[in-house]
PDB file of N, CA and C in Angstrom:
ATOM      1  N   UNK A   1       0.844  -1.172   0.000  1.00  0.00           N
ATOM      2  CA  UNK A   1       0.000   0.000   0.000  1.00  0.00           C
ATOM      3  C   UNK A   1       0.889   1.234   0.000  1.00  0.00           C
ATOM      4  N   UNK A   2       0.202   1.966  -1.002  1.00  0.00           N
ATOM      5  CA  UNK A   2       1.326   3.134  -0.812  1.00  0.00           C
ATOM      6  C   UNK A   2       1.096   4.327   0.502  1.00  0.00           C
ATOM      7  N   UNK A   3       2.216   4.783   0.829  1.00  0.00           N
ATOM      8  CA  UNK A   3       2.289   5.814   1.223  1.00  0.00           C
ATOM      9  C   UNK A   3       1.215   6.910   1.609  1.00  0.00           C
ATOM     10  N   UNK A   4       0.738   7.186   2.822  1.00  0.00           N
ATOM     11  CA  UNK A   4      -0.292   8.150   2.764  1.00  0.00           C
ATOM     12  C   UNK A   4       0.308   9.758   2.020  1.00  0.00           C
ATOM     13  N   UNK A   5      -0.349  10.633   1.810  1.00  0.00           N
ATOM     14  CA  UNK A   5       0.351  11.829   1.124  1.00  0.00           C
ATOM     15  C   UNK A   5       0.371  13.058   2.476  1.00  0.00           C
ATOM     16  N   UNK A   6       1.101  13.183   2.504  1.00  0.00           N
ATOM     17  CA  UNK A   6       1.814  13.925   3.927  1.00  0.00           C
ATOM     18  C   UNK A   6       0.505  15.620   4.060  1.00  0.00           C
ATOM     19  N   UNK A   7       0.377  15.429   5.186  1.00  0.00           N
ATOM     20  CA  UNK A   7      -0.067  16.624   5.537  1.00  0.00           C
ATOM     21  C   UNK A   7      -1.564  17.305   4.776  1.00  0.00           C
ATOM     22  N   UNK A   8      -1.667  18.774   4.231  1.00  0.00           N
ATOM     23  CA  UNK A   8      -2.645  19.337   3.906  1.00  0.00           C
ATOM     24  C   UNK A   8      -3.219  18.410   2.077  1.00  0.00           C
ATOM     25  N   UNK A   9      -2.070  17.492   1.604  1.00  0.00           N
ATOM     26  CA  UNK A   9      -2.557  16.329   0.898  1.00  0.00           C
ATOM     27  C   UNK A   9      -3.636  15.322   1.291  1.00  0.00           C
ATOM     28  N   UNK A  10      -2.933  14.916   2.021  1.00  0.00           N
ATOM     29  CA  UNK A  10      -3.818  14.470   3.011  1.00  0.00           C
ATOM     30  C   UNK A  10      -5.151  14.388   2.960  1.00  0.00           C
ATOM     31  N   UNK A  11      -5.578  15.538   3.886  1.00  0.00           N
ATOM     32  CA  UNK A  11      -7.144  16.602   4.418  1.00  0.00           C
ATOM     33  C   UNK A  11      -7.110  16.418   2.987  1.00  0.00           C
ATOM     34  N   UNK A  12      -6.238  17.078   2.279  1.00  0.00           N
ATOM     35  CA  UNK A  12      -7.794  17.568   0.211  1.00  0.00           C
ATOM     36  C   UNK A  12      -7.841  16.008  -0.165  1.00  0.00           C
ATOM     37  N   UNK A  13      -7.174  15.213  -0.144  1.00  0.00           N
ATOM     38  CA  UNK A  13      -7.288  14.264  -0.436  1.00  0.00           C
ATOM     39  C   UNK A  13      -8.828  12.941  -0.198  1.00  0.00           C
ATOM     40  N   UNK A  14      -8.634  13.127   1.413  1.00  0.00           N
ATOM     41  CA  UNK A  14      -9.870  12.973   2.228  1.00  0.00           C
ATOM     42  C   UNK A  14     -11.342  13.589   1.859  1.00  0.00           C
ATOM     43  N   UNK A  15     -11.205  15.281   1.836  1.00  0.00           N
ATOM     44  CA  UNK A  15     -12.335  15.651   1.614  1.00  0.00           C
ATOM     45  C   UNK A  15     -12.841  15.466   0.365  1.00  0.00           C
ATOM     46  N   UNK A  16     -11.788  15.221  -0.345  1.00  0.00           N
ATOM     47  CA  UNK A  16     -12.436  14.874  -1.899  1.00  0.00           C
ATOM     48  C   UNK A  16     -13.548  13.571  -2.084  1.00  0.00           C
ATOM     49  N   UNK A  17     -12.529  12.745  -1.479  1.00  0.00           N
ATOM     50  CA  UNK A  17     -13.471  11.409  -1.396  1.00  0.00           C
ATOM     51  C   UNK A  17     -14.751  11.634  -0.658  1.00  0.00           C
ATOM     52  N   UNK A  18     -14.536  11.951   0.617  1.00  0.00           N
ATOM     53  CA  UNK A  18     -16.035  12.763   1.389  1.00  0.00           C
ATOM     54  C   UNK A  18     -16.433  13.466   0.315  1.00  0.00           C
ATOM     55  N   UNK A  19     -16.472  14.025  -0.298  1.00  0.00           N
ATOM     56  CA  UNK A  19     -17.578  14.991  -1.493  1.00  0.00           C
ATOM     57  C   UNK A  19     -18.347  14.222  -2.360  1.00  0.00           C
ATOM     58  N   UNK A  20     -17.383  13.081  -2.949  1.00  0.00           N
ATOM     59  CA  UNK A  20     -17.572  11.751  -4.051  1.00  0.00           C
ATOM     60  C   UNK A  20     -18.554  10.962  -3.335  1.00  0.00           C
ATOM     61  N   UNK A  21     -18.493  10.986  -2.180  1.00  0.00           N
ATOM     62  CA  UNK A  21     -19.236   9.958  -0.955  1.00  0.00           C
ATOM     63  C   UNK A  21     -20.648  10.672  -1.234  1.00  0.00           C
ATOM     64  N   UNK A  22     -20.894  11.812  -0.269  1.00  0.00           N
ATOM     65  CA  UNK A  22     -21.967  12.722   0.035  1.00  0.00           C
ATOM     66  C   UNK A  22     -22.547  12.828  -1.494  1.00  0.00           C
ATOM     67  N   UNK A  23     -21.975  13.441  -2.282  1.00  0.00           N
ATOM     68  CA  UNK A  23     -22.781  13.880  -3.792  1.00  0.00           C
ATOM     69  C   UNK A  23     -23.010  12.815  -4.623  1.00  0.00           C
ATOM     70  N   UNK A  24     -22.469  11.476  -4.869  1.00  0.00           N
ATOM     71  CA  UNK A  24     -21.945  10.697  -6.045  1.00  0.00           C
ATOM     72  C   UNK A  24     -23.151   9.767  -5.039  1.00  0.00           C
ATOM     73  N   UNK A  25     -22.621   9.106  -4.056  1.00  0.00           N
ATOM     74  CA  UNK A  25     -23.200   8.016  -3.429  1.00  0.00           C
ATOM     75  C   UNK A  25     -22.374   6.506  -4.102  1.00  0.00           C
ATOM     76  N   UNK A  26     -21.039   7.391  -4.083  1.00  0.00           N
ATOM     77  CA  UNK A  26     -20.433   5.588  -4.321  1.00  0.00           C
ATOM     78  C   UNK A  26     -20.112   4.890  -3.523  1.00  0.00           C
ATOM     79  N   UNK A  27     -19.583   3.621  -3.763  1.00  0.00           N
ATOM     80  CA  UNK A  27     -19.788   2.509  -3.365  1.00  0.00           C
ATOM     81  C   UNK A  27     -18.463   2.458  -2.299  1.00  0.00           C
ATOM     82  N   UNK A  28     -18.121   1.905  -1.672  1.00  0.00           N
ATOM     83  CA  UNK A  28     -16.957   1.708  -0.421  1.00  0.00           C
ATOM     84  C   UNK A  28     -15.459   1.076  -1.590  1.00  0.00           C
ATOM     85  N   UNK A  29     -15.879   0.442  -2.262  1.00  0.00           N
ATOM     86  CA  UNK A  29     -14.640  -0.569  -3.316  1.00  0.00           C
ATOM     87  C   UNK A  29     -14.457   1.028  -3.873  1.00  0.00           C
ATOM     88  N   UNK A  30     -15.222   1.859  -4.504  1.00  0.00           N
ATOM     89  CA  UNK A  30     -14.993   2.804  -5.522  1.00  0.00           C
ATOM     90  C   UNK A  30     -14.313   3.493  -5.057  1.00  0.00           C
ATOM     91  N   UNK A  31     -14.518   4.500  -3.862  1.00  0.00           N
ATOM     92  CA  UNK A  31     -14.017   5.349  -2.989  1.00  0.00           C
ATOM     93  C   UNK A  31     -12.817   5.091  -3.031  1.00  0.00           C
ATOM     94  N   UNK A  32     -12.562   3.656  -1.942  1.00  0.00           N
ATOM     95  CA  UNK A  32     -11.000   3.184  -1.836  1.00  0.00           C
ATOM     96  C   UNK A  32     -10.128   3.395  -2.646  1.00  0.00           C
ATOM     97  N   UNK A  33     -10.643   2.342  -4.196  1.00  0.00           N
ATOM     98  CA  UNK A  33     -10.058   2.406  -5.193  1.00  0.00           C
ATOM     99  C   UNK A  33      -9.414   3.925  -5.811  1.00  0.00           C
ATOM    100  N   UNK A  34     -10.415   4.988  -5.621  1.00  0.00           N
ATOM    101  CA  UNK A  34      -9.762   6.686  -6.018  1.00  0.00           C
ATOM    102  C   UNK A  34      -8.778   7.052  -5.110  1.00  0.00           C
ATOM    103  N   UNK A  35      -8.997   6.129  -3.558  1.00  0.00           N
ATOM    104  CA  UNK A  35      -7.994   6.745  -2.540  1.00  0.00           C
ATOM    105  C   UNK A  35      -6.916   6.915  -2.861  1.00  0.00           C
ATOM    106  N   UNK A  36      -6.543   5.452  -3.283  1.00  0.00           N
ATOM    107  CA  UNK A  36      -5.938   4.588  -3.635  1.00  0.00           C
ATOM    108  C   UNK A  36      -4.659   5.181  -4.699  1.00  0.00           C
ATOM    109  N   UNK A  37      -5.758   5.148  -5.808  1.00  0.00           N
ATOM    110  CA  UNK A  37      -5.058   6.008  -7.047  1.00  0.00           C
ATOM    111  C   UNK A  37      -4.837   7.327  -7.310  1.00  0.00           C
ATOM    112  N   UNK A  38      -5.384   7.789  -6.494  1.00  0.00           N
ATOM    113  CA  UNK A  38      -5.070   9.350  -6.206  1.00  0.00           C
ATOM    114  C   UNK A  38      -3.527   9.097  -5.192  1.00  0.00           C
ATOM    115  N   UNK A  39      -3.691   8.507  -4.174  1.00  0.00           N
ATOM    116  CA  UNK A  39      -2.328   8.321  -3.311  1.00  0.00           C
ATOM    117  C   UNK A  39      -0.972   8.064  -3.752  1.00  0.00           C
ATOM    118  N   UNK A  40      -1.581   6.930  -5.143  1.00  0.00           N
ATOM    119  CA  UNK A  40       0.068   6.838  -5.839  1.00  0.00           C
ATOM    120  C   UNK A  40       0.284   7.742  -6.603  1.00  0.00           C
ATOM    121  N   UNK A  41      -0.747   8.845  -6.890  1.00  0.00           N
ATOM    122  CA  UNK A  41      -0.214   9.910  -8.253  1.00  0.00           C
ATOM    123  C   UNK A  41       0.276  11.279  -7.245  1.00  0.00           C
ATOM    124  N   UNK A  42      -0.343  11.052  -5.857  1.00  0.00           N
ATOM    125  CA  UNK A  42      -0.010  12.151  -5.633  1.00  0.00           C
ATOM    126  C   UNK A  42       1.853  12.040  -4.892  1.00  0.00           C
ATOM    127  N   UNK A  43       2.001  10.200  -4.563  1.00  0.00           N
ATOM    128  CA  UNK A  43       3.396   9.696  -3.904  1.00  0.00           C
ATOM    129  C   UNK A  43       4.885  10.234  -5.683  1.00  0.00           C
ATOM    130  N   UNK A  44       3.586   9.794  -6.961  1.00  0.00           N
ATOM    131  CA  UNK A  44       4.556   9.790  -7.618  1.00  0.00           C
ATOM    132  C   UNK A  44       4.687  11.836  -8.147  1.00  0.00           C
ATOM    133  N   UNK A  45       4.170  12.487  -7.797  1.00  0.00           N
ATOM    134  CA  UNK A  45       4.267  13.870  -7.925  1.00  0.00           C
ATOM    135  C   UNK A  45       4.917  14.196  -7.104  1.00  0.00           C
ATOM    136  N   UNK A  46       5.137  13.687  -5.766  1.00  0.00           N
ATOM    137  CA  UNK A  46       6.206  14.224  -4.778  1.00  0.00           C
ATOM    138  C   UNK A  46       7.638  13.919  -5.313  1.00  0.00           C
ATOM    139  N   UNK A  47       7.558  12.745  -5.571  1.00  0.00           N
ATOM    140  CA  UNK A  47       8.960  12.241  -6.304  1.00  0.00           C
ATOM    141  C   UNK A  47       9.844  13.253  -7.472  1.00  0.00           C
ATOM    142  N   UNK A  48       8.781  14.126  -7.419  1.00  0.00           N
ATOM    143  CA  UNK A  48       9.467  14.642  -8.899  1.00  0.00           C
ATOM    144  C   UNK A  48       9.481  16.554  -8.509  1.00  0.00           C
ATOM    145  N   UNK A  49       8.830  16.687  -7.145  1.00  0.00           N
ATOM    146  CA  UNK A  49       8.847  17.492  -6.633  1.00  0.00           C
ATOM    147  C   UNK A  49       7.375  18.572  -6.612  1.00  0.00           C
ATOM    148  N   UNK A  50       6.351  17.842  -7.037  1.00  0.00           N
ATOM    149  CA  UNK A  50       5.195  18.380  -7.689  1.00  0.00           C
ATOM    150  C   UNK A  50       4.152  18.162  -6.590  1.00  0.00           C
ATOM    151  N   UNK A  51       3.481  18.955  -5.582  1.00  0.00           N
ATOM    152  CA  UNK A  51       2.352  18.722  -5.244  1.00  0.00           C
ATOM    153  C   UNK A  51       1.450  18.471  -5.858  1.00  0.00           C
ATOM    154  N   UNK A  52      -0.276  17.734  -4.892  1.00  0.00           N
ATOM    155  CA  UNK A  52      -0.780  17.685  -5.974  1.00  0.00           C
ATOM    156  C   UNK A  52      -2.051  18.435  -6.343  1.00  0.00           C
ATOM    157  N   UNK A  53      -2.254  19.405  -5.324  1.00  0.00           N
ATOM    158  CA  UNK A  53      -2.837  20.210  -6.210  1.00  0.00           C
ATOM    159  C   UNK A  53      -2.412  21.286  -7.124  1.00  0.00           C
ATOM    160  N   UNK A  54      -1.236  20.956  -7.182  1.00  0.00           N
ATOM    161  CA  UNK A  54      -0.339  21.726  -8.482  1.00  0.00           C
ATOM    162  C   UNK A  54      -0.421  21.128  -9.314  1.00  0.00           C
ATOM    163  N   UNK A  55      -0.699  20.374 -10.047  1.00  0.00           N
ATOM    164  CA  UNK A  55      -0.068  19.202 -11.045  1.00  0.00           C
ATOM    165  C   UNK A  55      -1.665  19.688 -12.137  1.00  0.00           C
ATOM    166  N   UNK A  56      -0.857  19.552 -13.242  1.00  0.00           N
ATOM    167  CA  UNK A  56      -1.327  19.949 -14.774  1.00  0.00           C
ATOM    168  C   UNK A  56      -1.605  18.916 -15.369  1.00  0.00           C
ATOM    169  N   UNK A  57      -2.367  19.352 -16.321  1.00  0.00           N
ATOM    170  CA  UNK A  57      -2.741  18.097 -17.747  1.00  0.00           C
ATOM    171  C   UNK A  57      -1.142  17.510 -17.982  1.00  0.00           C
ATOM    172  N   UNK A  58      -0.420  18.278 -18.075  1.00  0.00           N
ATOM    173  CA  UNK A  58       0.958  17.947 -18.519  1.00  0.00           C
ATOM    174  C   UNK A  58       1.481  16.487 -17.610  1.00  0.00           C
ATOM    175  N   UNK A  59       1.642  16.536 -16.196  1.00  0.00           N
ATOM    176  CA  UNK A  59       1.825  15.127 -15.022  1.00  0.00           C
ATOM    177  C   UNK A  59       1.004  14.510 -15.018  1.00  0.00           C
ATOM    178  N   UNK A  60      -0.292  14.106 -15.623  1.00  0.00           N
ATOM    179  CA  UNK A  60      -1.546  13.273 -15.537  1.00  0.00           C
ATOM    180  C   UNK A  60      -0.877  13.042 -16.889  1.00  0.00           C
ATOM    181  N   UNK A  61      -0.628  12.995 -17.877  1.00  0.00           N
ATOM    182  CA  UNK A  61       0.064  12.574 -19.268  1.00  0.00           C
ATOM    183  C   UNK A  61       0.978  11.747 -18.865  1.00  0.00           C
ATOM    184  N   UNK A  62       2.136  12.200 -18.829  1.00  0.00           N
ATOM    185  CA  UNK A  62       3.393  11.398 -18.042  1.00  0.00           C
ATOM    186  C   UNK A  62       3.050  10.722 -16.925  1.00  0.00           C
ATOM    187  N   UNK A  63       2.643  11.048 -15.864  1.00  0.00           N
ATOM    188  CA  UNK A  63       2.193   9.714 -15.382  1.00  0.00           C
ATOM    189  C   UNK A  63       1.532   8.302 -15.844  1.00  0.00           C
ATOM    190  N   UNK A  64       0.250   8.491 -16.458  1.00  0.00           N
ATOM    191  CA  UNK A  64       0.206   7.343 -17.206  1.00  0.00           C
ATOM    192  C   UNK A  64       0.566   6.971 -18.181  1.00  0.00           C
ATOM    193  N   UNK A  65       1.722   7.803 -18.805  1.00  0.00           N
ATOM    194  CA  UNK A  65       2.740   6.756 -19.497  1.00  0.00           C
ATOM    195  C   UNK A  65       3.404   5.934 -18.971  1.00  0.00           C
ATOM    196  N   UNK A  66       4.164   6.758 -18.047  1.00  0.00           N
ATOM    197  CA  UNK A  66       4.959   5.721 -17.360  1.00  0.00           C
ATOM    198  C   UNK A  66       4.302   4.929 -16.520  1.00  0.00           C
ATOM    199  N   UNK A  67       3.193   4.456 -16.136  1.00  0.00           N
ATOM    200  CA  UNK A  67       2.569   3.758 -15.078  1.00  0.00           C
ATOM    201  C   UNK A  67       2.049   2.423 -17.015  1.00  0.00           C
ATOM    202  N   UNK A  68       1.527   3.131 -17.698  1.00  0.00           N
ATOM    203  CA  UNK A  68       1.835   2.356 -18.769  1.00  0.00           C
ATOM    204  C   UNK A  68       2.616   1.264 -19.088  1.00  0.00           C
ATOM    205  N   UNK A  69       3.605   1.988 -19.163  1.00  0.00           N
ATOM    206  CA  UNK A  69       5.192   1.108 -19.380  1.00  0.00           C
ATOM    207  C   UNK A  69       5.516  -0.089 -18.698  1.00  0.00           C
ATOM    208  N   UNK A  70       5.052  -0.152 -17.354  1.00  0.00           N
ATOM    209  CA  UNK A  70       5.283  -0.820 -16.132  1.00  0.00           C
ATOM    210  C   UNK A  70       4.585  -2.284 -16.068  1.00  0.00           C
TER     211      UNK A  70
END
């Protein structure tokens, strides 16, 4: 499991899913699953020095290339 995303990542991270929860009404697997994948994009944006509510069309590209590749 990856890495939780440190700090005020974190909280936006959380409340996002709480929003998806409250408005969407998804499912517990779904939720996780965004936790989830939001956690490794936001572990692999730190890596490169990129928060993630900084991150552009441009790191959502390159990321799933390289998560592609793999």
């Amino acid at each position: 499991m990856p890495d939780a995303p440190a700090g005020s990542e974190h909280a936006s991270l959380s409340a996002f899913i709480d929003s998806l929860w409250l408005e969407e009404g998804l499912s517990r697997n779904t939720l996780d699953a965004y936790r989830r994948d939001l956690a490794l994009f936001a572990q692999w944006l730190g890596e490169r020095g990129t928060a993630l509510p900084a991150a552009q069309e441009s790191d959502i590209q390159a990321y799933f290339a390289e998560i592609g590749r793999a």
